[in-house]
Protein backbone atom coordinates (compact mmCIF):
# COMPACT_ATOMS: atom_id res chain seq x y z
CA UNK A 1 -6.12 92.94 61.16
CA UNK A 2 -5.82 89.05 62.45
CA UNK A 3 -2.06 88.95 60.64
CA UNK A 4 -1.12 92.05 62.66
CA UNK A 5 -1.97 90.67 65.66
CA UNK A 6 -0.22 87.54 64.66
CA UNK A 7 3.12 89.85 63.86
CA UNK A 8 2.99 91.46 67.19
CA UNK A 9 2.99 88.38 68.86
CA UNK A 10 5.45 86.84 67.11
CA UNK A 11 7.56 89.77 67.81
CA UNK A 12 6.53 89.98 71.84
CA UNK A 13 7.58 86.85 71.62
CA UNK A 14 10.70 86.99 70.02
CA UNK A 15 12.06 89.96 72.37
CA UNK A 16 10.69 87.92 75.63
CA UNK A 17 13.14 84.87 74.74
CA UNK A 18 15.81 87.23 73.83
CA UNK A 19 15.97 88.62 76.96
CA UNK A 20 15.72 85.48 78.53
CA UNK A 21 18.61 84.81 76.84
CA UNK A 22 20.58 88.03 77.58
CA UNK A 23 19.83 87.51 80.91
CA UNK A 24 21.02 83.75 81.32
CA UNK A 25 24.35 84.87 79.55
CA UNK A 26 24.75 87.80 81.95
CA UNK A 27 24.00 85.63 84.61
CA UNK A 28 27.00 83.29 84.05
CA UNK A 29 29.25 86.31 83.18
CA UNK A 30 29.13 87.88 86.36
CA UNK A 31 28.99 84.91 88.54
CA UNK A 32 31.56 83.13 86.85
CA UNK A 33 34.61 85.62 88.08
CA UNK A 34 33.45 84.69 91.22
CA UNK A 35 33.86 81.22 90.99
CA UNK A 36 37.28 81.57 89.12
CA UNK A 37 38.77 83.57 92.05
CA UNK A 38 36.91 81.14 94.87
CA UNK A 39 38.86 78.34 93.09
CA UNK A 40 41.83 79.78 92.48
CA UNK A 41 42.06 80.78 96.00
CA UNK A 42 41.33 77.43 96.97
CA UNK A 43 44.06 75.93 95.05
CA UNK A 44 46.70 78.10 96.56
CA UNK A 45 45.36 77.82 100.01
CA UNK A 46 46.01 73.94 99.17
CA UNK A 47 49.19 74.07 97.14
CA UNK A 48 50.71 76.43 100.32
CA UNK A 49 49.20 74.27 102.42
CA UNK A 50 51.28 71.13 101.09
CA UNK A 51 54.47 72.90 100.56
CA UNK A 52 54.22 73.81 104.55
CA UNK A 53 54.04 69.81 105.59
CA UNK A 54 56.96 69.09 102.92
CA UNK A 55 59.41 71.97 104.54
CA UNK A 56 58.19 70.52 107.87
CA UNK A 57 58.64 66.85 107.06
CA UNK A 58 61.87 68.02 105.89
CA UNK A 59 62.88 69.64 109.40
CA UNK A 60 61.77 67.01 111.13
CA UNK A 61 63.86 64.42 108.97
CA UNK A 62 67.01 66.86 109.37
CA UNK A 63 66.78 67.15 113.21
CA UNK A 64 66.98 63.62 113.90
C-alpha cells in the first residue's frame, strides 16, 4: 500500500512539472510572433525613417 502511494505521487508529480513545462514553452511560442513583428516593424519604421532625411538632405544640398 505505502509504495502505491509513493507511485502516485511520483507520477502527480511528474505530470504537474510537465505541464509546467508545456505551458512555459507555449508561453514563449505565442508571444514570441508578437515580438518578431513589433521589432520588425520597428526597424522599418526606422530604416524609412532614415532614408526620408537622406532624400531630404539630398534636396536640400541640390537646391542650393
Amino acid at each position: 500500500m505505502r509504495q502505491r502511494k509513493s507511485s502516485n505521487i511520483k507520477i502527480y508529480a511528474g505530470l504537474t512539472v510537465a505541464c509546467g513545462i508545456i505551458a512555459v514553452i507555449a508561453h514563449f511560442l505565442f508571444e514570441a510572433p508578437d515580438r518578431v513583428r513589433a521589432y520588425a516593424e520597428a526597424e522599418l519604421d526606422s530604416a524609412v525613417r532614415s532614408a526620408v532625411k537622406s532624400e531630404v538632405r539630398t534636396a536640400a544640398q541640390e537646391a542650393k
